[in-house]
C-alpha atoms as a PDB file:
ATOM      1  CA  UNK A   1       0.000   0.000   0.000  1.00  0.00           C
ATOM      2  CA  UNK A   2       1.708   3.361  -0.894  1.00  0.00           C
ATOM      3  CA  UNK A   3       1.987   6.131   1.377  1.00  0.00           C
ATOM      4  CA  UNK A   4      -0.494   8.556   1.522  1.00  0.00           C
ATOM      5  CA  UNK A   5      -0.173  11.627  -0.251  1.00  0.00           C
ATOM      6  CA  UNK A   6       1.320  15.280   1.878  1.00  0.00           C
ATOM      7  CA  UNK A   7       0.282  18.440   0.784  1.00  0.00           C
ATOM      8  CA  UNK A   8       0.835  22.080   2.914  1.00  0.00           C
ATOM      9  CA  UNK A   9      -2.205  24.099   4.079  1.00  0.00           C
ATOM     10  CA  UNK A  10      -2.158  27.405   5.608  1.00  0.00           C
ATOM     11  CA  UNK A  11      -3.975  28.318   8.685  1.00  0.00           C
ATOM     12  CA  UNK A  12      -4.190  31.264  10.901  1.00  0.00           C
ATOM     13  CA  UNK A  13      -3.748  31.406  14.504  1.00  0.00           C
ATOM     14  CA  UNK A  14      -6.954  31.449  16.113  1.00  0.00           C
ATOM     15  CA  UNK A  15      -7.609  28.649  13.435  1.00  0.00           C
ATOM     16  CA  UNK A  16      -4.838  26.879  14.570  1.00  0.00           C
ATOM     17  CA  UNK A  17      -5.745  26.841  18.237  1.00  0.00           C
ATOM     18  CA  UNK A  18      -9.170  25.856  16.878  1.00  0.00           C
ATOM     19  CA  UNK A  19      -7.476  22.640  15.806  1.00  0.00           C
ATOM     20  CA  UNK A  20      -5.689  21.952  18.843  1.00  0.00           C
ATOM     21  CA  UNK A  21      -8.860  22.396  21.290  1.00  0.00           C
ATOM     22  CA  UNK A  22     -10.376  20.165  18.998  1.00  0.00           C
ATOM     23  CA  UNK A  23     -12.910  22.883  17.496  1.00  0.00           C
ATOM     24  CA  UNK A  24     -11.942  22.637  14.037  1.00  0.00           C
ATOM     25  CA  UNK A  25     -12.752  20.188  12.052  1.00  0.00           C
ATOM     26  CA  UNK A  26     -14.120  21.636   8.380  1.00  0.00           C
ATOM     27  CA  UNK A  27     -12.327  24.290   6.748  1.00  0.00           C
ATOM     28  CA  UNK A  28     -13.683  25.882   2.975  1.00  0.00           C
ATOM     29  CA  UNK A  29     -11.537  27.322   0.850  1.00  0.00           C
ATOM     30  CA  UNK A  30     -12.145  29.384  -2.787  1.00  0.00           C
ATOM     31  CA  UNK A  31     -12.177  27.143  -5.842  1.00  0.00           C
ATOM     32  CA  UNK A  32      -9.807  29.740  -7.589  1.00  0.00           C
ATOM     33  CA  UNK A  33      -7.024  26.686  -8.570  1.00  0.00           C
ATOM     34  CA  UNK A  34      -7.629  22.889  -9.715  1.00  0.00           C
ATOM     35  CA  UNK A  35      -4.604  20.621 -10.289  1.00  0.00           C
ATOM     36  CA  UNK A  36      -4.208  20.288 -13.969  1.00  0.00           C
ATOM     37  CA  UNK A  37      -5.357  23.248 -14.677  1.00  0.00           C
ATOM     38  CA  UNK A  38      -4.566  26.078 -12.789  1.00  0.00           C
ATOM     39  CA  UNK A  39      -5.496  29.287 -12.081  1.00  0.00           C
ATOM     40  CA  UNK A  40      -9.596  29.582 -12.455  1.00  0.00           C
ATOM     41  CA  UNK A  41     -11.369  32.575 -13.426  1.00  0.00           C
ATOM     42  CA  UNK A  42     -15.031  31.443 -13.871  1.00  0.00           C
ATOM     43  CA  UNK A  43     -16.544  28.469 -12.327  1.00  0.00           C
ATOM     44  CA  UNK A  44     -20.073  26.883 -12.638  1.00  0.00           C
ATOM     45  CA  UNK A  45     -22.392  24.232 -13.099  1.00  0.00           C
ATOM     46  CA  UNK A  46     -22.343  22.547 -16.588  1.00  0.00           C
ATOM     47  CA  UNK A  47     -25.016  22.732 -19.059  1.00  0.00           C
ATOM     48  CA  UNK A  48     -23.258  20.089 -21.111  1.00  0.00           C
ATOM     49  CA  UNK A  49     -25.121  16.901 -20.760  1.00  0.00           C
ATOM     50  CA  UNK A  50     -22.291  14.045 -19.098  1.00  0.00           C
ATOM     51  CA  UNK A  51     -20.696  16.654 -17.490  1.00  0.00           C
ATOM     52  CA  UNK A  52     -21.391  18.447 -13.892  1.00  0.00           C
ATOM     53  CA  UNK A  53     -18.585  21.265 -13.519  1.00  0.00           C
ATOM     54  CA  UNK A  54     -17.699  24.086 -15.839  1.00  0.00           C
ATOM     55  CA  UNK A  55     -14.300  26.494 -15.748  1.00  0.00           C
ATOM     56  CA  UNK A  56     -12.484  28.638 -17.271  1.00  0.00           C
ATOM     57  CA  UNK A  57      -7.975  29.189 -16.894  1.00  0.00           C
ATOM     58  CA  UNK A  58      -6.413  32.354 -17.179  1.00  0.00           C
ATOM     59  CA  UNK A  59      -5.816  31.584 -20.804  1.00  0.00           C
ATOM     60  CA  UNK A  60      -9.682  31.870 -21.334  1.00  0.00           C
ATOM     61  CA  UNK A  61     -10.151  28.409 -22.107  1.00  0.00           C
ATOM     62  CA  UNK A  62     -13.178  26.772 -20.864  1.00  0.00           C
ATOM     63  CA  UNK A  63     -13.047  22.950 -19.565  1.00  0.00           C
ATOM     64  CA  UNK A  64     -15.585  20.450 -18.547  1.00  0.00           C
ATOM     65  CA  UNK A  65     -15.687  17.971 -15.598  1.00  0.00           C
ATOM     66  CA  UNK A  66     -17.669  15.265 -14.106  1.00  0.00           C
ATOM     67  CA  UNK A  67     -17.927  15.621  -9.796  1.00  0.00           C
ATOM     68  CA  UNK A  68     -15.470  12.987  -9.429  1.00  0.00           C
ATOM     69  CA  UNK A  69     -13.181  14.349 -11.477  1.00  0.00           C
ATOM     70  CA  UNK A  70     -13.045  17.444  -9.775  1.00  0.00           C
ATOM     71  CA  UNK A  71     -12.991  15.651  -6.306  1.00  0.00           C
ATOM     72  CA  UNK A  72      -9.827  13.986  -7.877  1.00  0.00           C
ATOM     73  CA  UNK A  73      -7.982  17.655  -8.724  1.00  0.00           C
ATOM     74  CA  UNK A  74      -8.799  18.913  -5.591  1.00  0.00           C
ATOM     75  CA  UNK A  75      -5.757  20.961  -3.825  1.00  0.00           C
ATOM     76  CA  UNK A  76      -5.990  19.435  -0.617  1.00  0.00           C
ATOM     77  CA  UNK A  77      -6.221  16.070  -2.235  1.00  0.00           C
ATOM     78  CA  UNK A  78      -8.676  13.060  -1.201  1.00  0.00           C
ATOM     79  CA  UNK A  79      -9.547  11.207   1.657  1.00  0.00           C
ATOM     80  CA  UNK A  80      -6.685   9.443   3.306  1.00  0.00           C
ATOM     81  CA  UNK A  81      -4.205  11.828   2.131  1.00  0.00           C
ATOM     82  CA  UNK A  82      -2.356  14.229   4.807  1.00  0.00           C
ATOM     83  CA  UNK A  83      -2.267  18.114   5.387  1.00  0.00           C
ATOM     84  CA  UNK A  84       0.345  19.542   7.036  1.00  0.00           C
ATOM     85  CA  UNK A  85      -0.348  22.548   8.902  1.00  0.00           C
ATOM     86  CA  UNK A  86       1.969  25.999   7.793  1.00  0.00           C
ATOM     87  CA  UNK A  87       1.267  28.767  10.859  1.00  0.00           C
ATOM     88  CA  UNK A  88       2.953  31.948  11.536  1.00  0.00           C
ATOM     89  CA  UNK A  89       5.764  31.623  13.540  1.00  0.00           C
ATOM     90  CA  UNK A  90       8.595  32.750  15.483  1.00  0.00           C
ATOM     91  CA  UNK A  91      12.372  31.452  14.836  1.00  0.00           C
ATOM     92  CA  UNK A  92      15.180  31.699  17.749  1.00  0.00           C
ATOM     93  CA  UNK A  93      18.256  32.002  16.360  1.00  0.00           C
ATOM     94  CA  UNK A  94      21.400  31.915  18.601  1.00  0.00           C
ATOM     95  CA  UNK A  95      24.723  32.366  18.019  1.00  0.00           C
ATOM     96  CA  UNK A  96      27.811  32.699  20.346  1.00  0.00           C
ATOM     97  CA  UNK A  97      29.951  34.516  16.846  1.00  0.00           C
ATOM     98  CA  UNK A  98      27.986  38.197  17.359  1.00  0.00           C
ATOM     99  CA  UNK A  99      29.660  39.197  14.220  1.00  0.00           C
ATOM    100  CA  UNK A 100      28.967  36.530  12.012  1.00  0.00           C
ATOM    101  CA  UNK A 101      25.116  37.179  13.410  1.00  0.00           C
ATOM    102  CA  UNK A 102      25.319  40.541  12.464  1.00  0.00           C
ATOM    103  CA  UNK A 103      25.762  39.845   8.663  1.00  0.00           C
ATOM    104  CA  UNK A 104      23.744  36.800   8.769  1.00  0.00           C
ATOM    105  CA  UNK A 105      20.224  35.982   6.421  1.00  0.00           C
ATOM    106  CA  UNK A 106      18.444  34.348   9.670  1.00  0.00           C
ATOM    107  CA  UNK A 107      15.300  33.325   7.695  1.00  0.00           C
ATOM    108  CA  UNK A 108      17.528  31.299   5.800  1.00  0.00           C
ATOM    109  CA  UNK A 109      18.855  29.725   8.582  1.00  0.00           C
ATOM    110  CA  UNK A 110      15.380  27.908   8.568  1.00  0.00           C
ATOM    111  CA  UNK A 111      16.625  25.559   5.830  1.00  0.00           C
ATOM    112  CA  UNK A 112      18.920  23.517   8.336  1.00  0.00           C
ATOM    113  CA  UNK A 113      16.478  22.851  10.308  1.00  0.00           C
ATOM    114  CA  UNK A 114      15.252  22.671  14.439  1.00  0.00           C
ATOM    115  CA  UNK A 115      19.469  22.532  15.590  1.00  0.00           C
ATOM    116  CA  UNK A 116      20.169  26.214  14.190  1.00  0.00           C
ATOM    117  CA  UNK A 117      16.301  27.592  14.286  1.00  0.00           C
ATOM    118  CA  UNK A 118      14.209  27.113  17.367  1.00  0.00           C
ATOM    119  CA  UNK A 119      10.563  27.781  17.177  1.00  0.00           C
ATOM    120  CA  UNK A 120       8.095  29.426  18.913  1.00  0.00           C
ATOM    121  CA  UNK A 121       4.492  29.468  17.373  1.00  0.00           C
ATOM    122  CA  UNK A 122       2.578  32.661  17.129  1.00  0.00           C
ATOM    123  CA  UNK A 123      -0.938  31.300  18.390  1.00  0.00           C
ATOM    124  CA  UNK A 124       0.326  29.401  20.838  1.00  0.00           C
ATOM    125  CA  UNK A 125       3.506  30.953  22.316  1.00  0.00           C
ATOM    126  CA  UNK A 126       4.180  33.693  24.765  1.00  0.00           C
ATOM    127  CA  UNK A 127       6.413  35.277  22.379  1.00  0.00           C
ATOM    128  CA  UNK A 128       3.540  36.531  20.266  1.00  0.00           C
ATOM    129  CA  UNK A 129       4.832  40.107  20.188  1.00  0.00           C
ATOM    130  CA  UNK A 130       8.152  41.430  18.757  1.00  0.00           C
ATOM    131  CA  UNK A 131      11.304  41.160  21.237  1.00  0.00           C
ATOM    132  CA  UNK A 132      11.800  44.527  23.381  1.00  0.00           C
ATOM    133  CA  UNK A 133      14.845  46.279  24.543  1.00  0.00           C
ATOM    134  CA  UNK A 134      15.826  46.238  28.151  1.00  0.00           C
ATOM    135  CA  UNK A 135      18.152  49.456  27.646  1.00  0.00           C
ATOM    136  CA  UNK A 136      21.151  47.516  29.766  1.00  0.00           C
ATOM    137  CA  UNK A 137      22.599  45.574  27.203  1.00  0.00           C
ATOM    138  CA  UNK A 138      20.186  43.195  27.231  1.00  0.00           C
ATOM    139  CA  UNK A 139      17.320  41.685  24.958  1.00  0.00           C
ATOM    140  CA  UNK A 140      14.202  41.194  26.563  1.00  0.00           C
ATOM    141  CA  UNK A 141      11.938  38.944  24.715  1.00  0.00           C
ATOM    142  CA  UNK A 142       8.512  38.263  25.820  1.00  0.00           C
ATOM    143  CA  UNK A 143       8.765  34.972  27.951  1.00  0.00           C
ATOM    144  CA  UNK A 144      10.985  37.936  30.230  1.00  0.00           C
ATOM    145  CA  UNK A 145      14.531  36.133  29.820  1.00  0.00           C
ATOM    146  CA  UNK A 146      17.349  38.037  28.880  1.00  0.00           C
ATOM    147  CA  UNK A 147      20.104  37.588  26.250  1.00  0.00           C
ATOM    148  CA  UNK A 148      22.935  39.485  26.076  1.00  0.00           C
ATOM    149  CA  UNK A 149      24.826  41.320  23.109  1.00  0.00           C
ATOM    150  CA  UNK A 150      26.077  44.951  21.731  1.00  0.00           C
ATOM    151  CA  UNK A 151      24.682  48.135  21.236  1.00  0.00           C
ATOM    152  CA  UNK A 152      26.169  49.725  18.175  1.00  0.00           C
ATOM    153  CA  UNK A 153      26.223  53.327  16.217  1.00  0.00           C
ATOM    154  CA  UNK A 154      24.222  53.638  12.864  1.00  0.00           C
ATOM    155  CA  UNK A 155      24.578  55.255   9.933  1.00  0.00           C
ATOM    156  CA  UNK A 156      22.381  57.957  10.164  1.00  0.00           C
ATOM    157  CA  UNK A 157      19.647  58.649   7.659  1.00  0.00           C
ATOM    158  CA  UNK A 158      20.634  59.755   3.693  1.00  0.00           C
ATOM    159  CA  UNK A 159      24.639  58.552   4.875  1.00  0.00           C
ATOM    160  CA  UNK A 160      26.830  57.886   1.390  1.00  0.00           C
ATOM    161  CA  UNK A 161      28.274  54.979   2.776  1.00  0.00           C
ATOM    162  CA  UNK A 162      31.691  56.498   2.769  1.00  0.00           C
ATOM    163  CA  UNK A 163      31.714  60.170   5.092  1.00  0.00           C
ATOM    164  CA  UNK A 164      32.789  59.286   8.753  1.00  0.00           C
ATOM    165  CA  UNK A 165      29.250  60.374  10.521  1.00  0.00           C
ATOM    166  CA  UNK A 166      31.160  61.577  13.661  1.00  0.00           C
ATOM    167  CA  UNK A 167      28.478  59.735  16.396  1.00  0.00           C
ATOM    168  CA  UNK A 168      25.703  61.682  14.688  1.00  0.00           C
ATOM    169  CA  UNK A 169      24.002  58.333  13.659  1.00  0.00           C
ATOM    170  CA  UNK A 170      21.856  56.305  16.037  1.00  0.00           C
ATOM    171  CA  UNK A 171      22.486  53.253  18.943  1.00  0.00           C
ATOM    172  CA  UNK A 172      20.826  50.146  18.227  1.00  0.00           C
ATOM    173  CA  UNK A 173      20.936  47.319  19.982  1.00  0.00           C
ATOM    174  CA  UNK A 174      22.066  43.526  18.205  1.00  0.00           C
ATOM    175  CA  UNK A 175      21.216  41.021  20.256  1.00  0.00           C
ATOM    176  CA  UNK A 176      22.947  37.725  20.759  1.00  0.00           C
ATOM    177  CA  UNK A 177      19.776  35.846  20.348  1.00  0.00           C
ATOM    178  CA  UNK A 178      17.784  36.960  17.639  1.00  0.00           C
ATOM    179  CA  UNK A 179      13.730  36.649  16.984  1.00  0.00           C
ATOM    180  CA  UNK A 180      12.425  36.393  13.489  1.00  0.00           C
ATOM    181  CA  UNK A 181       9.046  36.468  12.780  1.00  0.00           C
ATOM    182  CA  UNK A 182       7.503  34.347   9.627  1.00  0.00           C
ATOM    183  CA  UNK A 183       4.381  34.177   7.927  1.00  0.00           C
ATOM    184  CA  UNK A 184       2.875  30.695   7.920  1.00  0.00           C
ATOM    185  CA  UNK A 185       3.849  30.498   4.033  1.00  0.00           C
ATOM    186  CA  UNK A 186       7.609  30.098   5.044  1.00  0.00           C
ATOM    187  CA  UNK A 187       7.320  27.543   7.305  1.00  0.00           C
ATOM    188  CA  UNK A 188       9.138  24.221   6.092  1.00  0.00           C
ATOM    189  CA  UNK A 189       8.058  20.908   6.864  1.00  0.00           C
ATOM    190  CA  UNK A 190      10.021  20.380   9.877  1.00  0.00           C
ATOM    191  CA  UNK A 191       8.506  22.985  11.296  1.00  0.00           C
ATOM    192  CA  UNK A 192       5.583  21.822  11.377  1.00  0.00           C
ATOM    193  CA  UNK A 193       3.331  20.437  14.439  1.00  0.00           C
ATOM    194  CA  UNK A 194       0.150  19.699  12.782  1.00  0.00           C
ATOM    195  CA  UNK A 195      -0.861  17.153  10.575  1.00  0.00           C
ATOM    196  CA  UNK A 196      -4.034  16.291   9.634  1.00  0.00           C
ATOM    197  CA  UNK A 197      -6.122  13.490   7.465  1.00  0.00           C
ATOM    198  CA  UNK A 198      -8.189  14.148   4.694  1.00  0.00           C
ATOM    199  CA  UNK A 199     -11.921  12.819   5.694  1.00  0.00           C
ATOM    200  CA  UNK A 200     -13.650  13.904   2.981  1.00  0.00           C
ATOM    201  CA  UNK A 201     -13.966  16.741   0.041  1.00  0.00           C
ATOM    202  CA  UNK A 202     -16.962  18.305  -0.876  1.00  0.00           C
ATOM    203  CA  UNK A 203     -17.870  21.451  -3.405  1.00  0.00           C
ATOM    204  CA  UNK A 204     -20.684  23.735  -2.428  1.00  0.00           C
ATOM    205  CA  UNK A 205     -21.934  27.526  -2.204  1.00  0.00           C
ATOM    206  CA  UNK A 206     -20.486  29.150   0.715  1.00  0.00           C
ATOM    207  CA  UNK A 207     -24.200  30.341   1.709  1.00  0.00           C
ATOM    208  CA  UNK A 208     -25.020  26.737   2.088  1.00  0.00           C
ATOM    209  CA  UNK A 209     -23.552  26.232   5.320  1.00  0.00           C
ATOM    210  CA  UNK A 210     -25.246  24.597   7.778  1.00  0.00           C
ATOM    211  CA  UNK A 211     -25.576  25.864  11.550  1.00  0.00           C
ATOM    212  CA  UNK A 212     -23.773  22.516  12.527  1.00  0.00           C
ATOM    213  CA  UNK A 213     -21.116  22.839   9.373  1.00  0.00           C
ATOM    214  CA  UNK A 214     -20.463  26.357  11.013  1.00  0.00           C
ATOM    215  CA  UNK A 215     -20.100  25.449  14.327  1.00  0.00           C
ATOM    216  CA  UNK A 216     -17.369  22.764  12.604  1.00  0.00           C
ATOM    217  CA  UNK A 217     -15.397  25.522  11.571  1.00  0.00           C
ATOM    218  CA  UNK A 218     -13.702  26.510  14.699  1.00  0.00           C
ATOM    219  CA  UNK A 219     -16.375  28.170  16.762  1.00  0.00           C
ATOM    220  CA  UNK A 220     -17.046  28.209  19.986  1.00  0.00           C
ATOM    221  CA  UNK A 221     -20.175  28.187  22.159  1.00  0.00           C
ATOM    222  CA  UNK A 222     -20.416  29.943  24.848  1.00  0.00           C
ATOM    223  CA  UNK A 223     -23.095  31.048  27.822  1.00  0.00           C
ATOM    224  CA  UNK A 224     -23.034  34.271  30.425  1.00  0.00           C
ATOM    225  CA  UNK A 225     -26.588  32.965  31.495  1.00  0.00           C
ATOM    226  CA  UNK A 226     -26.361  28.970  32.117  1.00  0.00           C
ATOM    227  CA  UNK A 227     -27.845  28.203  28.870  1.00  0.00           C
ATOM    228  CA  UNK A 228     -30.157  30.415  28.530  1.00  0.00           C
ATOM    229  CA  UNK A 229     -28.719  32.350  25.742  1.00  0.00           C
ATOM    230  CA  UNK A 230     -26.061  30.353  23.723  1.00  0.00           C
ATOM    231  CA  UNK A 231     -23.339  32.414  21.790  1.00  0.00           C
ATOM    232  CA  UNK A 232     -20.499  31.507  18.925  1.00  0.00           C
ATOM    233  CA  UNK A 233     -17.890  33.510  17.885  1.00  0.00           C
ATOM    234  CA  UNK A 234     -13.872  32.910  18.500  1.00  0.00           C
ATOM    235  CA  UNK A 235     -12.169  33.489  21.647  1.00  0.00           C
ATOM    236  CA  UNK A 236      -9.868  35.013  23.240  1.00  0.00           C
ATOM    237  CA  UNK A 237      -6.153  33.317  23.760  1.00  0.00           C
ATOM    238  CA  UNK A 238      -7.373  32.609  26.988  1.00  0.00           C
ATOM    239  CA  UNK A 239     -10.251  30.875  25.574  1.00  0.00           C
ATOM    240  CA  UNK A 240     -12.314  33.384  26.669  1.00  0.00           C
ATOM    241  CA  UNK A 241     -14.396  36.388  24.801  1.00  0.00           C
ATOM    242  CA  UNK A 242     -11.897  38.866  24.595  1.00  0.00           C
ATOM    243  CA  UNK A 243     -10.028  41.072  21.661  1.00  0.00           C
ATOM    244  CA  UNK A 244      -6.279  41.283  23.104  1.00  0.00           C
ATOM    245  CA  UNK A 245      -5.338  38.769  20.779  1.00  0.00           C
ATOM    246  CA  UNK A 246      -7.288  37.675  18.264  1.00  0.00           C
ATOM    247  CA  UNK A 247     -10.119  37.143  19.386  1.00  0.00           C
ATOM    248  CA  UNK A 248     -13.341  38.507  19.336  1.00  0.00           C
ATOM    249  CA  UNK A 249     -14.957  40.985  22.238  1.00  0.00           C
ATOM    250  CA  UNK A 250     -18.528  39.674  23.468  1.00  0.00           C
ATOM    251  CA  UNK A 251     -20.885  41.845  21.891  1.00  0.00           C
ATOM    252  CA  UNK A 252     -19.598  40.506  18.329  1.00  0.00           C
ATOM    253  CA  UNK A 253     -20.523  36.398  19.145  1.00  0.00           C
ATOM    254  CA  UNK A 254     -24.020  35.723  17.592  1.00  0.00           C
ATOM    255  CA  UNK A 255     -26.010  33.574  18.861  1.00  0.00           C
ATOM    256  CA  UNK A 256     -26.205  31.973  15.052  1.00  0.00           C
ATOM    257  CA  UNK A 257     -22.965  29.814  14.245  1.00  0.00           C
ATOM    258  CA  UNK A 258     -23.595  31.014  10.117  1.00  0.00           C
ATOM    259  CA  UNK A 259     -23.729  34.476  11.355  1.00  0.00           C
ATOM    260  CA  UNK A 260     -20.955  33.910  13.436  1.00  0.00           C
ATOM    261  CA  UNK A 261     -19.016  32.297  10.344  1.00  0.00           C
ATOM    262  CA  UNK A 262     -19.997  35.073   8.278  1.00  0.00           C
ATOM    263  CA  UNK A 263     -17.540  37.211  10.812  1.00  0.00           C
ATOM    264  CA  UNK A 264     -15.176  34.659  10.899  1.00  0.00           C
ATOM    265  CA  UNK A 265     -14.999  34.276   6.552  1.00  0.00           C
ATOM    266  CA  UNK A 266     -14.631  37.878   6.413  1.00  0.00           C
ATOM    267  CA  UNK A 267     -12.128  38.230   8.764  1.00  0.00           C
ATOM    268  CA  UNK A 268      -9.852  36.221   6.632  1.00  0.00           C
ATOM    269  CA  UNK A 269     -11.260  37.072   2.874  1.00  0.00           C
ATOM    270  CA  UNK A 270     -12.205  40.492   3.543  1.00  0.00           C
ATOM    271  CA  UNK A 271     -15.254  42.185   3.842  1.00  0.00           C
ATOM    272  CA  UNK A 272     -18.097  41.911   1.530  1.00  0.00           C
ATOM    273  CA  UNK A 273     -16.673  38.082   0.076  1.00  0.00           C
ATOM    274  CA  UNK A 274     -19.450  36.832   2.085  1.00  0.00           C
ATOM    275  CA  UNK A 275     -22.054  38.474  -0.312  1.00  0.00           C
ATOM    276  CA  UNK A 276     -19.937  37.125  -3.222  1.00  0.00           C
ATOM    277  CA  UNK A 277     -21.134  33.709  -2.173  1.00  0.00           C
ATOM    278  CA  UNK A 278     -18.375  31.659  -3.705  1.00  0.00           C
ATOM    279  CA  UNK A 279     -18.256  28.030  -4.634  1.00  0.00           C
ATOM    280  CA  UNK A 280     -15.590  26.611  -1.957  1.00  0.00           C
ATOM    281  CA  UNK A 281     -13.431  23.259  -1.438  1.00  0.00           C
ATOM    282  CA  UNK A 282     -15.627  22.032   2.091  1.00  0.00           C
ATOM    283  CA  UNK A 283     -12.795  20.218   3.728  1.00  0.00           C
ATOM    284  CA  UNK A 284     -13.190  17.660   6.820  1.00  0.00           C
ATOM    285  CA  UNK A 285     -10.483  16.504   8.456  1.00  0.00           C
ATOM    286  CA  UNK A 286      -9.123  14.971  11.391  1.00  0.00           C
ATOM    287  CA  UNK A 287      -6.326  15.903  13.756  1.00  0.00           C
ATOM    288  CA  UNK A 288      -3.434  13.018  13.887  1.00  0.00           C
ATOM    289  CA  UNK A 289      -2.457  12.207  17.054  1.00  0.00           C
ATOM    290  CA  UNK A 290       1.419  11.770  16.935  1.00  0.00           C
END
């Protein structure tokens, strides 16, 4: 039996914890792309008789397929295959050479993997914010330990690159240790912590969501009235209603999970993409336990 299929999917951080608490179990995503195609430009229902899809590539050709053979060009593959979860995070980089650091490409030190590049995941980790100075020679970042390294004298701004500036440039401070933040589209395999199983792949309107397909896709339900009034929306990373992270404050849960996934959809496609009602990839998925 051969191995199932891997393929990358992105997901932000609240979407991420989703996943981890267990709250996340659907995700829908734009049919903009099919393998073997490409980019898509117009999709639709067929009126050619054999045939149930319709859509047409950025070269403005038009092409016609049956349901399972767009289940079978799907991005995020078929049931059984895997999806491995890219997230924003955070790489520690540490170095005892300071100035070999200080001329270094630290993103790129990502490509030798977990023994040069430490990491610390945005949705989950306390270092969610950049790094701050200490002002004693020290680099405070946000778990409170310090690292130690050099402050240093700048260029200042417009300098030719060749006038001595005479200490009229400004002190910065290079760490030791250094923090680099990366969105979830750089994250490499290793990286990665999630990985989760195809269950199925559907195609659909976004409209057509059901209350209990909404409630699948990462909300949760809460109650400030034992159960009297029941509210969905996405919490706090406390788990509570709250908008310090990213979260959302009380007053914007609904007590309908679509409504509540209308705020969610548009707070990742922008608003008014709701209204667009979309055809979408419907995803289900399971978490594997490792």
């Amino acid at each position: 039996m051969s191995a199932p299929k891997e393929r990358p999917i992105l997901f932000s951080a609240p979407m991420v914890r989703a996943i981890l608490d267990g709250r996340k179990t659907q995700t829908r995503r734009i049919i903009n792309r099919v393998n073997g195609i490409g980019l898509i430009t117009e999709f639709q229902r067929s009126d050619t008789p054999g045939y149930d899809w319709s859509m047409c590539d950025k070269r403005i050709h038009w092409h016609e397929l049956t349901n399972a053979e767009l289940l079978e060009r799907c991005l995020y593959g078929k049931p059984g295959d895997r999806l491995w979860v890219r997230e924003s995070f955070w790489s520690d980089n540490e170095t005892c050479d300071h100035e070999y650091c200080s001329g270094c490409d630290f993103g790129s030190l990502m490509s030798l993997g977990s023994e040069y590049a430490q990491i610390q995941f945005v949705a989950t980790s306390v270092c969610c914010m950049p790094p701050k100075l200490a002002g004693n020679e020290s680099y405070t970042p946000c778990d409170g330990n310090h690292s130690h390294g050099n402050w240093w004298l700048s260029p200042p701004k417009g300098w030719d690159g060749e006038r001595y500036y005479r200490g009229k440039g400004n002190w910065i401070f290079t760490p030791t240790r250094y923090f680099t933040k990366h969105p979830s589209i750089h994250m490499p395999r290793w990286a990665s912590r999630i990985t989760l199983e195809n269950v199925s792949v559907r195609v659909e309107l976004l409209q057509d969501i059901s209350e209990e397909d909404a409630v699948f896709e990462g909300l949760k339900a809460l109650t400030k009235d034992d159960g009297i009034t029941i509210k969905y929306g996405i919490p706090d990373r406390d788990g509570y209603p709250g908008n310090d992270d990213h979260g959302w404050h009380w007053r914007d849960w609904n007590t309908s999970p679509r409504l509540a996934y209308k705020r969610l959809w548009e707070s990742i496609n922008e608003k008014g993409s709701w209204d667009l009602n979309p055809w979408v990839w419907v995803v289900e998925f399971k978490k594997i336990e490792r």
